[in-house]
N, C-alpha and C. Protein backbone atom coordinates (compact mmCIF):
# COMPACT_ATOMS: atom_id res chain seq x y z
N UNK A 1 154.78 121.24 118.51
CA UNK A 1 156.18 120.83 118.56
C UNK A 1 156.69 120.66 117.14
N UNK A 2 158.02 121.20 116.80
CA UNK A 2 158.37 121.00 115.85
C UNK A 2 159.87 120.44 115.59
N UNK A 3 159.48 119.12 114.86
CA UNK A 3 161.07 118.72 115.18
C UNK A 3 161.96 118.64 113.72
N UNK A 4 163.17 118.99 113.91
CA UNK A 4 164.27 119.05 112.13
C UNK A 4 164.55 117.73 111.92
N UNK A 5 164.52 116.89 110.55
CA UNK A 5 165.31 116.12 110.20
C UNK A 5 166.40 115.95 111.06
N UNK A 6 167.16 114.79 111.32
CA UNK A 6 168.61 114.51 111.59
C UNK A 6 169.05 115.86 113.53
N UNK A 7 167.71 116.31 113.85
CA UNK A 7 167.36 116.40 115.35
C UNK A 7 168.44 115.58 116.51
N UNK A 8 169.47 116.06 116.75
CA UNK A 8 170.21 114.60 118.35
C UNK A 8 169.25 114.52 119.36
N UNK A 9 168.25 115.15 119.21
CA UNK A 9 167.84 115.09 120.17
C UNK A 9 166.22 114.28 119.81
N UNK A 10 166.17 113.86 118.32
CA UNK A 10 164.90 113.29 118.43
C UNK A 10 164.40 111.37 118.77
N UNK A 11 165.45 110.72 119.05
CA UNK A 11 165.36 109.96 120.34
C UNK A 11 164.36 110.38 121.47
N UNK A 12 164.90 111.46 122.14
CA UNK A 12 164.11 111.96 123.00
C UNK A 12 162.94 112.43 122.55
N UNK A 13 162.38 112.79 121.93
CA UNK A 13 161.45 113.59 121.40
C UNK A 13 160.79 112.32 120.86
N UNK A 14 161.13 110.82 120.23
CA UNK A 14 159.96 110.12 120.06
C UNK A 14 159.79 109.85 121.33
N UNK A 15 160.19 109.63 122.39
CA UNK A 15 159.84 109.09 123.49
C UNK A 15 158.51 109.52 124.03
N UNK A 16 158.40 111.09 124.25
CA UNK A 16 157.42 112.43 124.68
C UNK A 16 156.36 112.11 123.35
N UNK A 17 156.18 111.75 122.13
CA UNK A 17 155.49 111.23 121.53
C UNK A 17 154.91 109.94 121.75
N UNK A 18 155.31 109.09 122.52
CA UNK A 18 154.38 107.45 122.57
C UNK A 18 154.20 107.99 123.84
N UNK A 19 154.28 109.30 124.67
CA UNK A 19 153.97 109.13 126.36
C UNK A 19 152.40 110.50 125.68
N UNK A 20 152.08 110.66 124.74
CA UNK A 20 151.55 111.31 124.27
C UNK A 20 150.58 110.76 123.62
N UNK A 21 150.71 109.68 123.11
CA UNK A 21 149.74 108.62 122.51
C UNK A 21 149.02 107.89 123.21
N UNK A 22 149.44 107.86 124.72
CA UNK A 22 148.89 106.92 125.81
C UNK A 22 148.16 107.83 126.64
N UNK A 23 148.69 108.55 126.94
CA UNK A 23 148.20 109.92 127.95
C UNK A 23 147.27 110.95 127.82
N UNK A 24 147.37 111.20 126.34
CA UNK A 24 146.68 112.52 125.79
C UNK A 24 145.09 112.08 125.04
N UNK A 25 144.21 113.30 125.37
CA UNK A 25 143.10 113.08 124.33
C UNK A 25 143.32 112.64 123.01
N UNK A 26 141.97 111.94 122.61
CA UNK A 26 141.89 111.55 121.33
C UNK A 26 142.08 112.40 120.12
N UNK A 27 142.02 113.78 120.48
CA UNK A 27 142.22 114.81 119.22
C UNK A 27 143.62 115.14 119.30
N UNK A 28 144.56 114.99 120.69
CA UNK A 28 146.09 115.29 120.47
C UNK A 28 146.81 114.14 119.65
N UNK A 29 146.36 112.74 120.18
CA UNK A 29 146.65 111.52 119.76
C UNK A 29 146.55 111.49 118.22
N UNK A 30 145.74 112.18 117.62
CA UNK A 30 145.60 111.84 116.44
C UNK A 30 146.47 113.13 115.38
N UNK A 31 146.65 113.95 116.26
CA UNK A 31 147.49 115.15 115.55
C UNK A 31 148.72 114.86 115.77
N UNK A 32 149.56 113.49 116.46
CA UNK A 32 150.53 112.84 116.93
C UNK A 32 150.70 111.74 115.60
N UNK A 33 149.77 111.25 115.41
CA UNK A 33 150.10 110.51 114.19
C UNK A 33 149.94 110.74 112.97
N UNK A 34 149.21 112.02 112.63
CA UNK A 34 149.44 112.68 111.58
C UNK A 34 150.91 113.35 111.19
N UNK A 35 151.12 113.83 112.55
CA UNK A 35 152.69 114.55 112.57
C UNK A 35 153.98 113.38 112.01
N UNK A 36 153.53 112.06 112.62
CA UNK A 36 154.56 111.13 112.33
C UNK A 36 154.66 110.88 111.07
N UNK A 37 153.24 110.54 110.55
CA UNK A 37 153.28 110.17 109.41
C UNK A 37 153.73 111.80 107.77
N UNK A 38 153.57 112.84 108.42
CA UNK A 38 154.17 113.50 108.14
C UNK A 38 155.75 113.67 107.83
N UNK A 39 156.68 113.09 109.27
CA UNK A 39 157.97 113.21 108.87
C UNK A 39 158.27 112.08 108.52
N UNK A 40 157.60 110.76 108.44
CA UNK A 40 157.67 109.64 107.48
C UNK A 40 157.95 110.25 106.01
N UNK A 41 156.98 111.02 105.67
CA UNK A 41 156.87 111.57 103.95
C UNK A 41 158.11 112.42 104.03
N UNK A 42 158.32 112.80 104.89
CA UNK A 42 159.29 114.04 104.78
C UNK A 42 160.92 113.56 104.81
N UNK A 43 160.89 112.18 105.26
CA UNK A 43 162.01 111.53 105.40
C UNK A 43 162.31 110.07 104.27
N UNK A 44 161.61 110.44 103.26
CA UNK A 44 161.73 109.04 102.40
C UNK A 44 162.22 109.90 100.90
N UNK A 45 161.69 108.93 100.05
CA UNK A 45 161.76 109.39 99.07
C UNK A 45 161.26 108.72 97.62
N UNK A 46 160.43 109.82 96.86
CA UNK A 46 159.12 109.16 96.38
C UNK A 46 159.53 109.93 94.72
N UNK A 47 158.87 108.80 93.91
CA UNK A 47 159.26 109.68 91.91
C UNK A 47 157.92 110.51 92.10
N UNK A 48 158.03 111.68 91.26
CA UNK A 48 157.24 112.39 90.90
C UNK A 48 157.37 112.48 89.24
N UNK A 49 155.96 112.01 88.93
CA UNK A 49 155.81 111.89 87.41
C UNK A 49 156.10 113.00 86.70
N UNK A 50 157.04 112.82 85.55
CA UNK A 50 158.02 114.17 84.64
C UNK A 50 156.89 114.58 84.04
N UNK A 51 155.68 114.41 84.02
CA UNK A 51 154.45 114.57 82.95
C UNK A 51 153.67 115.53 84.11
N UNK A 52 153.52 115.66 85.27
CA UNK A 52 152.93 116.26 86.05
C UNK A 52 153.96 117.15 86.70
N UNK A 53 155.37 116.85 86.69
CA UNK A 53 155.87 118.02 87.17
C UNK A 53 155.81 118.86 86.14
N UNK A 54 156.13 118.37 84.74
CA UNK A 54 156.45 119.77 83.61
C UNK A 54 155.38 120.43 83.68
N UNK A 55 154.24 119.69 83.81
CA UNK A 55 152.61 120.84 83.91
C UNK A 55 152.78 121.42 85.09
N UNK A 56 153.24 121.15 85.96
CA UNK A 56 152.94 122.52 87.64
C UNK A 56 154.19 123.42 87.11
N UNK A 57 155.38 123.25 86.82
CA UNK A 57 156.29 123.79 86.50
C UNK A 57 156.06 124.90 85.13
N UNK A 58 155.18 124.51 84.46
CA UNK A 58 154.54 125.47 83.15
C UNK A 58 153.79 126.12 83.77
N UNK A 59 152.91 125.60 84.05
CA UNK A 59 151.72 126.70 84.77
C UNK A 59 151.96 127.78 85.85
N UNK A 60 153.26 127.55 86.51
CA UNK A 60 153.35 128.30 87.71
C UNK A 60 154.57 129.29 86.71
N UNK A 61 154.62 128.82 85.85
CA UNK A 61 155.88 129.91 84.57
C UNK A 61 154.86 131.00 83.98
N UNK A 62 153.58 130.42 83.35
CA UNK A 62 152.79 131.29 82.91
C UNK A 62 152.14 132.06 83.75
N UNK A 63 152.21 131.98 85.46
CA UNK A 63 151.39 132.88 86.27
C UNK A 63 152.27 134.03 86.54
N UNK A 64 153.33 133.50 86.43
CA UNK A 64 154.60 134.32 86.85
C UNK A 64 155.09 135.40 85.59
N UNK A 65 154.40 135.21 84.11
CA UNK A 65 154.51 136.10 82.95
C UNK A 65 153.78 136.87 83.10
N UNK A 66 152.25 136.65 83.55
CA UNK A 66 151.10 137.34 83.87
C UNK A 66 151.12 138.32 84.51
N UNK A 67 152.30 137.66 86.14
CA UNK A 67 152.40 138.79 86.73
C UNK A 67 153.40 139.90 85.87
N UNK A 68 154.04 139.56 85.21
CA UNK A 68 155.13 140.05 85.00
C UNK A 68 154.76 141.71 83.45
N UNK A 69 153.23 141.12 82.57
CA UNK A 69 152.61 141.62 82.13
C UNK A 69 151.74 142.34 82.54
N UNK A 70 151.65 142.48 84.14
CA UNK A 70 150.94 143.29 84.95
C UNK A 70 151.64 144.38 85.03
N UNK A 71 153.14 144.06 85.56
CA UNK A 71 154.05 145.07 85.63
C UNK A 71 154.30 145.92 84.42
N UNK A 72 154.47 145.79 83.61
CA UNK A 72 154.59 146.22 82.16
C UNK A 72 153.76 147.13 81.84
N UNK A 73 152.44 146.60 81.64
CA UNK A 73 151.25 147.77 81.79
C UNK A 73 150.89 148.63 82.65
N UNK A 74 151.15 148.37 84.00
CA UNK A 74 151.69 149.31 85.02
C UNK A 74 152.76 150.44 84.65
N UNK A 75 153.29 150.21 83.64
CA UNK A 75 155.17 151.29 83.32
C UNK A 75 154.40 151.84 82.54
N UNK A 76 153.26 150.99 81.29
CA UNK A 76 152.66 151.64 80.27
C UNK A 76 151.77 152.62 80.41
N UNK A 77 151.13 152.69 81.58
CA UNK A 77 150.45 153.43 82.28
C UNK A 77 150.92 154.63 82.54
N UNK A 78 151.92 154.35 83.42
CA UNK A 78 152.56 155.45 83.75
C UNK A 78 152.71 156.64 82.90
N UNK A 79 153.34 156.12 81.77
CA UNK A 79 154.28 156.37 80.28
C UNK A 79 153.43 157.52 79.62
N UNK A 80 151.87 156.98 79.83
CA UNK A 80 150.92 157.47 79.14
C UNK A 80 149.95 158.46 79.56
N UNK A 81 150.74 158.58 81.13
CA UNK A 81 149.78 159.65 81.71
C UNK A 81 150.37 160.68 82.03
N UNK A 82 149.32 162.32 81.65
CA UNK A 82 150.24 163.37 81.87
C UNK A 82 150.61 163.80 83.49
N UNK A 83 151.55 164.82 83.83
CA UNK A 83 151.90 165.32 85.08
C UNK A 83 153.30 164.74 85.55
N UNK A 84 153.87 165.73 85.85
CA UNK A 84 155.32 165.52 86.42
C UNK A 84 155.44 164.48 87.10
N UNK A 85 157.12 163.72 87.18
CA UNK A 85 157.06 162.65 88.19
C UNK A 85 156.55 162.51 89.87
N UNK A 86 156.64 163.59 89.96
CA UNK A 86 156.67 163.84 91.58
C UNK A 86 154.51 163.63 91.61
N UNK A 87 154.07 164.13 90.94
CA UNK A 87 152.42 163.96 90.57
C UNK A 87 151.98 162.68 90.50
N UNK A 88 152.51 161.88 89.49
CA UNK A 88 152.44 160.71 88.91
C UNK A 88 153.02 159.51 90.59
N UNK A 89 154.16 159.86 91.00
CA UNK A 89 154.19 159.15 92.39
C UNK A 89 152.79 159.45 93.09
N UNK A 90 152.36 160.47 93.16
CA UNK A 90 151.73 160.56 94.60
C UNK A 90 150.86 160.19 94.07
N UNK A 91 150.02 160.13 92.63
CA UNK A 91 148.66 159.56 92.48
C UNK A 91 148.50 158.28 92.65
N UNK A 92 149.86 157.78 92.30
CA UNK A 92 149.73 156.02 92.57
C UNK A 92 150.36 155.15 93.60
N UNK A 93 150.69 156.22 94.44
CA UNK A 93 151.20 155.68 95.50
C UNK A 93 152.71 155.12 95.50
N UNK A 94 154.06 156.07 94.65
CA UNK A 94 154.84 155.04 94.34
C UNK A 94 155.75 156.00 95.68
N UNK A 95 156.31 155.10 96.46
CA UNK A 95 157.43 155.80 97.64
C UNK A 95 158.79 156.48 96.40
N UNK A 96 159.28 157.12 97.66
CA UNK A 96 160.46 158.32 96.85
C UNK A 96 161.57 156.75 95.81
N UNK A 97 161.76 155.90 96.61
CA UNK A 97 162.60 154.76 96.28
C UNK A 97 161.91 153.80 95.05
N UNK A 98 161.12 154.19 94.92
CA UNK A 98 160.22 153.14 93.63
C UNK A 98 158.83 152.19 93.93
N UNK A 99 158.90 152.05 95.33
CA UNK A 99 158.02 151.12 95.46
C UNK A 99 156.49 151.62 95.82
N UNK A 100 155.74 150.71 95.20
CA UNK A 100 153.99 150.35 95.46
C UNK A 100 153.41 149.03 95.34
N UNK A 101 152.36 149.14 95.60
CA UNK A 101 151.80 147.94 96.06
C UNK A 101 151.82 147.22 94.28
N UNK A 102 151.92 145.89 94.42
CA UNK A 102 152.04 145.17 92.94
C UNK A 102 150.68 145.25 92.53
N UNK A 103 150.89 145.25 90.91
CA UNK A 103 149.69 145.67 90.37
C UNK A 103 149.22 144.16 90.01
N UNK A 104 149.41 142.55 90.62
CA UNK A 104 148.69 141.64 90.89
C UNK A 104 148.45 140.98 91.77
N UNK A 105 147.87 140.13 92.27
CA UNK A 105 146.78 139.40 93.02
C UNK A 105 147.95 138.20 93.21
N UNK A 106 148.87 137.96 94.13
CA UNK A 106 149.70 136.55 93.93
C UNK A 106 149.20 135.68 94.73
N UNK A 107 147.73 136.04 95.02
CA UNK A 107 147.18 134.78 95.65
C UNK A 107 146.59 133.50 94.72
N UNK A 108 146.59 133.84 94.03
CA UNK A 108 145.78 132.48 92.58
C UNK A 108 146.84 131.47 92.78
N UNK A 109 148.29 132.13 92.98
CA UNK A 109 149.36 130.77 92.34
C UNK A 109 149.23 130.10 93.28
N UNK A 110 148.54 129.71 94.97
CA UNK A 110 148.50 128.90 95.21
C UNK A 110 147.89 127.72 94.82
N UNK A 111 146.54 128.19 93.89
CA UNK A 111 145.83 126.85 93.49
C UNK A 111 145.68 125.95 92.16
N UNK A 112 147.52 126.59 91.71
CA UNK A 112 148.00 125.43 90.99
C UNK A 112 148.16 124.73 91.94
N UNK A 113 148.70 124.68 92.86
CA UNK A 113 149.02 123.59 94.13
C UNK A 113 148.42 122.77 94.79
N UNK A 114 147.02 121.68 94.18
CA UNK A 114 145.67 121.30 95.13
C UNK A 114 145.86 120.91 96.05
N UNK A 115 147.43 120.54 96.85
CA UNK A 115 147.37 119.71 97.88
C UNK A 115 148.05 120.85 99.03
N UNK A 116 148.17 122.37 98.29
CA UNK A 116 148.40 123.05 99.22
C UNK A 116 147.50 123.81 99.66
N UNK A 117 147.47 124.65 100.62
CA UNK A 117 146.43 126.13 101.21
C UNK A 117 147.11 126.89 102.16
N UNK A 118 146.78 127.94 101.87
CA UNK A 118 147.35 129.22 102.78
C UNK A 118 146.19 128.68 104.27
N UNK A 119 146.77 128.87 105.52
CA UNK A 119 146.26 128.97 106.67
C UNK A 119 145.10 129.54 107.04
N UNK A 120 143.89 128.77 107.52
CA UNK A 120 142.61 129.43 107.29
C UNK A 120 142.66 131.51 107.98
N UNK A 121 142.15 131.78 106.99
CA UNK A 121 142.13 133.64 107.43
C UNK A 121 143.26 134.20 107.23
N UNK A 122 144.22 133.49 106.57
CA UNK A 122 145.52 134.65 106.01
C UNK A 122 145.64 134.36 104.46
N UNK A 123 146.10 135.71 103.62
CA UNK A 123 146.46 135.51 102.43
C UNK A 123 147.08 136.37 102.12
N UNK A 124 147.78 136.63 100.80
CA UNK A 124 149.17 137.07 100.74
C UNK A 124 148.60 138.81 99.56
N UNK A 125 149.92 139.61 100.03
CA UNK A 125 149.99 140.72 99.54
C UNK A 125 151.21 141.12 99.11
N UNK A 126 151.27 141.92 98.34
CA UNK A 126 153.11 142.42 97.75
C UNK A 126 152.60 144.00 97.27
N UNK A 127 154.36 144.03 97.69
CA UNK A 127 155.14 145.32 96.97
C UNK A 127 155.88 145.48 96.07
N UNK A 128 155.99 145.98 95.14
CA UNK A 128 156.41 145.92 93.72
C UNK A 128 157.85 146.86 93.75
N UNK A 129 158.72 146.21 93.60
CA UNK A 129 160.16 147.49 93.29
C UNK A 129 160.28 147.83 91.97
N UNK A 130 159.65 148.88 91.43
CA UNK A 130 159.89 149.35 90.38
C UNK A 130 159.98 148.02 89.09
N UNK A 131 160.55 147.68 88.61
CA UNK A 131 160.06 146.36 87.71
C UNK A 131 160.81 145.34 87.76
N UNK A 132 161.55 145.46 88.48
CA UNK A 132 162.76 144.34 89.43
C UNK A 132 162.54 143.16 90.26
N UNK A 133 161.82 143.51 91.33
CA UNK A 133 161.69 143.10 92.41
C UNK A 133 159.99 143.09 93.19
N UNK A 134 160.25 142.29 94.14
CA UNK A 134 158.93 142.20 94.90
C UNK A 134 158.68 141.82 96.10
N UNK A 135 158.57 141.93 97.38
CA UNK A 135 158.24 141.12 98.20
C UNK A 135 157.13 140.98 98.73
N UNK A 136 156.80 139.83 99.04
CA UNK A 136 155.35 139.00 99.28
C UNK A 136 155.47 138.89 100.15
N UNK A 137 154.30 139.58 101.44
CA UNK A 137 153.84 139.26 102.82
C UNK A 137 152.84 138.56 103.09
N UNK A 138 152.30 137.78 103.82
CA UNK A 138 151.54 137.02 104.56
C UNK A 138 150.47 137.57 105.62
N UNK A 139 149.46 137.98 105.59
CA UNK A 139 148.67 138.76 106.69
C UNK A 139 147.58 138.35 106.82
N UNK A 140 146.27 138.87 107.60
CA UNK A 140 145.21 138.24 108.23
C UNK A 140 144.61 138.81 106.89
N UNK A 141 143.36 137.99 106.83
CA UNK A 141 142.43 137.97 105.21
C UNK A 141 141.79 139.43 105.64
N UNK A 142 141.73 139.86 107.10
CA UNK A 142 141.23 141.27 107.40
C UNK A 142 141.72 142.59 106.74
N UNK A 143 143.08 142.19 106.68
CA UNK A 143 143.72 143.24 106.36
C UNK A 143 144.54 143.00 104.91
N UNK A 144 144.96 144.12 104.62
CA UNK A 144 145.77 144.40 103.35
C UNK A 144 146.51 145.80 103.76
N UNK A 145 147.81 145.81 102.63
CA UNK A 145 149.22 146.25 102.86
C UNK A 145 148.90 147.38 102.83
N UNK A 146 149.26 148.45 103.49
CA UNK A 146 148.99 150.08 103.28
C UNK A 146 149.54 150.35 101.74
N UNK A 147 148.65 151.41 101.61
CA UNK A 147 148.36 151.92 99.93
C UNK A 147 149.83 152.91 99.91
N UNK A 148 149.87 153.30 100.60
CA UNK A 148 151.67 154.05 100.82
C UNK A 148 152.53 153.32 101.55
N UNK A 149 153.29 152.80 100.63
CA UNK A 149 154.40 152.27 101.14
C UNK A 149 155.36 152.48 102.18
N UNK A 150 155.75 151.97 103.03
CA UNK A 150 157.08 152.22 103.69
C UNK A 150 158.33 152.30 103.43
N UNK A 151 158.73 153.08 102.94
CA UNK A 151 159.79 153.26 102.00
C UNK A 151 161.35 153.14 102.85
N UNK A 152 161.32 153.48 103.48
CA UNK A 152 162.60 153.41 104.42
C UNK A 152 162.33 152.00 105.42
N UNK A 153 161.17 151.47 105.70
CA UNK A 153 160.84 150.02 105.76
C UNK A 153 161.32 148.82 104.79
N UNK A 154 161.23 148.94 103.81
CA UNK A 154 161.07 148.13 102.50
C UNK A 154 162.59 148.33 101.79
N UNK A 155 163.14 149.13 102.10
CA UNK A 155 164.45 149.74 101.74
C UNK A 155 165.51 148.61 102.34
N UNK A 156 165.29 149.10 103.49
CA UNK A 156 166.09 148.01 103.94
C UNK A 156 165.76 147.01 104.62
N UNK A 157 164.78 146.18 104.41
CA UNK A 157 164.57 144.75 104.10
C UNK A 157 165.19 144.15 102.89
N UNK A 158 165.07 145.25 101.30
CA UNK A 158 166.12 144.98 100.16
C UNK A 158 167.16 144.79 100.64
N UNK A 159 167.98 145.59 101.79
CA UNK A 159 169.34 145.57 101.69
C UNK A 159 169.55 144.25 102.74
N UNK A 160 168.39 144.05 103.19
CA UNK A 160 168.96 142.79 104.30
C UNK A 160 168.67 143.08 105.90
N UNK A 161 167.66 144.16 105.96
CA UNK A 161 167.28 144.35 107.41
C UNK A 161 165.94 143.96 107.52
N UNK A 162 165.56 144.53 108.60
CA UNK A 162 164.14 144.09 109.28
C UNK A 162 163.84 145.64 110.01
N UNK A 163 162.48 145.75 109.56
CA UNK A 163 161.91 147.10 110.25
C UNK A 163 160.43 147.22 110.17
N UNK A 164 160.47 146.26 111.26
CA UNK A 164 158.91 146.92 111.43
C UNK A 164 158.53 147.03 112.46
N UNK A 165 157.01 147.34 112.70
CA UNK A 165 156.51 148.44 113.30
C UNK A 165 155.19 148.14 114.23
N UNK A 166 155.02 148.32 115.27
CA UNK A 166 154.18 147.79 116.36
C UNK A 166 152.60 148.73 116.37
N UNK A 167 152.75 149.81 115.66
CA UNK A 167 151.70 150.93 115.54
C UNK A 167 150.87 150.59 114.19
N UNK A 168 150.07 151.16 113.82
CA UNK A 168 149.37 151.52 111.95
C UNK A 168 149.39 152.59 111.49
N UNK A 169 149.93 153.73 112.45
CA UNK A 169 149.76 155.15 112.56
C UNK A 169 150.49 155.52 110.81
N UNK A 170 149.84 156.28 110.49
CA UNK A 170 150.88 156.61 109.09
C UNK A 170 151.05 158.02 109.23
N UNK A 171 152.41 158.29 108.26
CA UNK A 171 153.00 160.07 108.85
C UNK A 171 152.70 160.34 107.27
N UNK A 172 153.23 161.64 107.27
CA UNK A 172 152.57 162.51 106.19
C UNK A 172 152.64 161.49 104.58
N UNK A 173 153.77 161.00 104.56
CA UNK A 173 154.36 160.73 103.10
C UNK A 173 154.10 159.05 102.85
N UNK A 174 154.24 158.59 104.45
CA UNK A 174 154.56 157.49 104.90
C UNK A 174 155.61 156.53 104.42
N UNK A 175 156.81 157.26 104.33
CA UNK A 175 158.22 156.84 104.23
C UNK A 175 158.87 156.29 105.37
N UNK A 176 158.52 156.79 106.67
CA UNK A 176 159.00 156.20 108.03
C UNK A 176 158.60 155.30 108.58
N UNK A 177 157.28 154.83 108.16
CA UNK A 177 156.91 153.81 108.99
C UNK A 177 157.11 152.57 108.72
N UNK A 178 157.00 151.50 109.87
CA UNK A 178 157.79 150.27 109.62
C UNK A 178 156.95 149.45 108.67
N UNK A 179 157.10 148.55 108.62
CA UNK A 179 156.27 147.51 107.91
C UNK A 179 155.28 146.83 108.82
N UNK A 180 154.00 146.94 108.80
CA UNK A 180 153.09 146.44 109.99
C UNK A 180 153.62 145.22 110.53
N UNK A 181 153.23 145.26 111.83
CA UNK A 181 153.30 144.21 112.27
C UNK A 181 153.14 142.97 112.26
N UNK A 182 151.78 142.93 111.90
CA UNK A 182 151.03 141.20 111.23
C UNK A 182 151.54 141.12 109.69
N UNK A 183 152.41 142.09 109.10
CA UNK A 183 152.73 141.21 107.80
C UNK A 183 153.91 140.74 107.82
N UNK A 184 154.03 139.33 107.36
CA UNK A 184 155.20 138.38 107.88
C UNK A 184 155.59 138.12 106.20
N UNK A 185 157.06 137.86 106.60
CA UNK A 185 157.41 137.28 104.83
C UNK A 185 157.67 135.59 105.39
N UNK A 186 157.78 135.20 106.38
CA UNK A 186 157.64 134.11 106.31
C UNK A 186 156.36 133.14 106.07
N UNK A 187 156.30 133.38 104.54
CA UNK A 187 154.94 132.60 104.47
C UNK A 187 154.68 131.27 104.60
N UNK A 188 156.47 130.07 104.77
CA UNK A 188 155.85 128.57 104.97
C UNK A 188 155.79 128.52 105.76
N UNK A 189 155.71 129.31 107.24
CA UNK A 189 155.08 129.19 108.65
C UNK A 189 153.19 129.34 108.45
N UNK A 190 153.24 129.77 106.94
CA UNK A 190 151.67 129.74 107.20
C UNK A 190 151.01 128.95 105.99
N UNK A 191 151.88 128.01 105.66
CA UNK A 191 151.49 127.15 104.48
C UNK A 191 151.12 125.81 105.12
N UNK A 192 149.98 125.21 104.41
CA UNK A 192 149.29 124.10 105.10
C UNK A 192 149.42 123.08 103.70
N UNK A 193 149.68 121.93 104.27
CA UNK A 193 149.30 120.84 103.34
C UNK A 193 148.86 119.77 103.19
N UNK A 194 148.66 118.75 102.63
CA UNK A 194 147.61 117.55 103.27
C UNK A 194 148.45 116.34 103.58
N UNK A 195 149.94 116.32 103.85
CA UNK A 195 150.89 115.48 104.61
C UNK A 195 151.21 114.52 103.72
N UNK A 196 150.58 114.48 102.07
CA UNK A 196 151.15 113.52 101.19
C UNK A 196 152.75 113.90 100.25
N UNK A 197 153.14 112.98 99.64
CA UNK A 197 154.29 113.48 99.76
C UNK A 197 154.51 114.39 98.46
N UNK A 198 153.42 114.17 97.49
CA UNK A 198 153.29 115.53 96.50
C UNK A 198 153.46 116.42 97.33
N UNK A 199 152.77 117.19 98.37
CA UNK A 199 152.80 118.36 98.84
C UNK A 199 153.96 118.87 99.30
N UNK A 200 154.92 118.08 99.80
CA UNK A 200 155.91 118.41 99.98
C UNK A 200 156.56 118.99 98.85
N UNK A 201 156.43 118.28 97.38
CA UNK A 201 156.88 118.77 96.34
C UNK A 201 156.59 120.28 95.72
N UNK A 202 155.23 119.72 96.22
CA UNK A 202 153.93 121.90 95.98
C UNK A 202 155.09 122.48 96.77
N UNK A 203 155.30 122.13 97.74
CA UNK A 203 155.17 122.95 98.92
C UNK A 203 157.22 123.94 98.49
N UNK A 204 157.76 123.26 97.74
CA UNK A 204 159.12 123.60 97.52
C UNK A 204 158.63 124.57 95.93
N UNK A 205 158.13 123.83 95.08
CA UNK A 205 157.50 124.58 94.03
C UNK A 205 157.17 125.89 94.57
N UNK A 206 156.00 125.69 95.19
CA UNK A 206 155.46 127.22 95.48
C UNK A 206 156.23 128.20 96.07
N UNK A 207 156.88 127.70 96.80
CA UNK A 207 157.94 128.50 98.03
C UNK A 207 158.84 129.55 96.61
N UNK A 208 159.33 128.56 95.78
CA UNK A 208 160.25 129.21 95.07
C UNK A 208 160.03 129.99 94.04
N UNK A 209 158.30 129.80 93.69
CA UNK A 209 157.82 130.61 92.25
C UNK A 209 157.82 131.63 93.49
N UNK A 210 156.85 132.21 94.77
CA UNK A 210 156.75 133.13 95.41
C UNK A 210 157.89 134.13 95.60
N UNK A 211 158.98 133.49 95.47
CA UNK A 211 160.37 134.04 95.68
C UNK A 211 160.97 134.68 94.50
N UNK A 212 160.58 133.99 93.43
CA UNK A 212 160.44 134.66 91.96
C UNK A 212 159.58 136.17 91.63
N UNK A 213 158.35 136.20 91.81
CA UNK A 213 157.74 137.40 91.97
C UNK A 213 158.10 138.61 91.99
């Protein structure tokens, strides 16, 4: 159950919570008062030391240069290798529109965050728009993002759509196909934290360096 701040309807909804505390096993009961004490933190309001935010706030600046020096040497790469553009796409996988898979790992920046964690068995993958842009998906630790992009997928998710795709099947170029299924960009549906009220703070931090990327 998930309930919003400022909810009309959460009156009702503590009610189904104390008939839940009386009624229910000891392992629901206790995921009942974790939850409370959750929107306790989530509903107050607590200082966060300027000496510990400027350090998460630096550090998550310098992961974000790193990546950003990934990209760079990625162009340098390019720059430096012979064969026509159309060659140079297909060796590295870049779709007709610019995009390939990012040439870093944006799973580290969660553990500036100690009081956060990605959801046991998922972790995150991206696509790189040419040196602009990026978006970061969320998928099972099984899998990772196809090496050819979806280009007419990813296209217009830039412009503000949604297209994806219920199959894995890939076509010749793999410009048509959607964006798999299990990769989600909603990654704070799969962000976990330990219900203190730092994390809440990680938890807005991280959201927004990811969005940076």
């Amino acid at each position: 159950m998930v309930i919003k701040l400022g909810d009309p309807n959460q009156e009702c909804k503590d009610r189904v919570l104390k008939l839940l505390d009386r009624s229910a096993p000891p392992e629901i009961s206790a995921a009942v008062v974790y939850y409370r004490a959750s929107i306790a933190n989530a509903a107050s309001v607590h200082m966060i030391d300027k000496a510990i935010a400027d350090r998460l706030c630096a550090n998550a600046k310098s992961f974000r240069h790193q990546c950003l020096k990934a990209i760079v040497d990625f162009a340098d790469t390019l720059s430096n290798e012979t064969g026509s553009p159309e060659e140079l796409m297909r060796r590295h996988n870049i779709s007709d529109s610019g995009w390939h898979l990012a040439p870093y790992n944006p799973n580290p920046l969660i553990t500036l965050f100690p009081s956060l964690r990605m959801r046991k068995r998922f972790h995150l993958g991206s696509y790189q728009y040419k040196d602009v842009d990026a978006f970061v998906f969320v998928m099972p630790r099984n899998r990772t993002l196809p090496k050819r992009p979806p280009d007419k997928a990813l296209q217009s998710l830039y412009y503000g759509f949604s297209f994806h795709d219920s199959t894995s099947k890939d076509d010749a170029k793999g410009s048509s196909r959607g964006l798999p299924a299990w990769a989600s960009q909603d990654i704070e549906s799969y962000l976990e934290g330990d219900g203190s009220p730092l994390s809440y703070y990680h938890a807005s931090i991280f959201l927004r360096e990811v969005n940076e990327l």
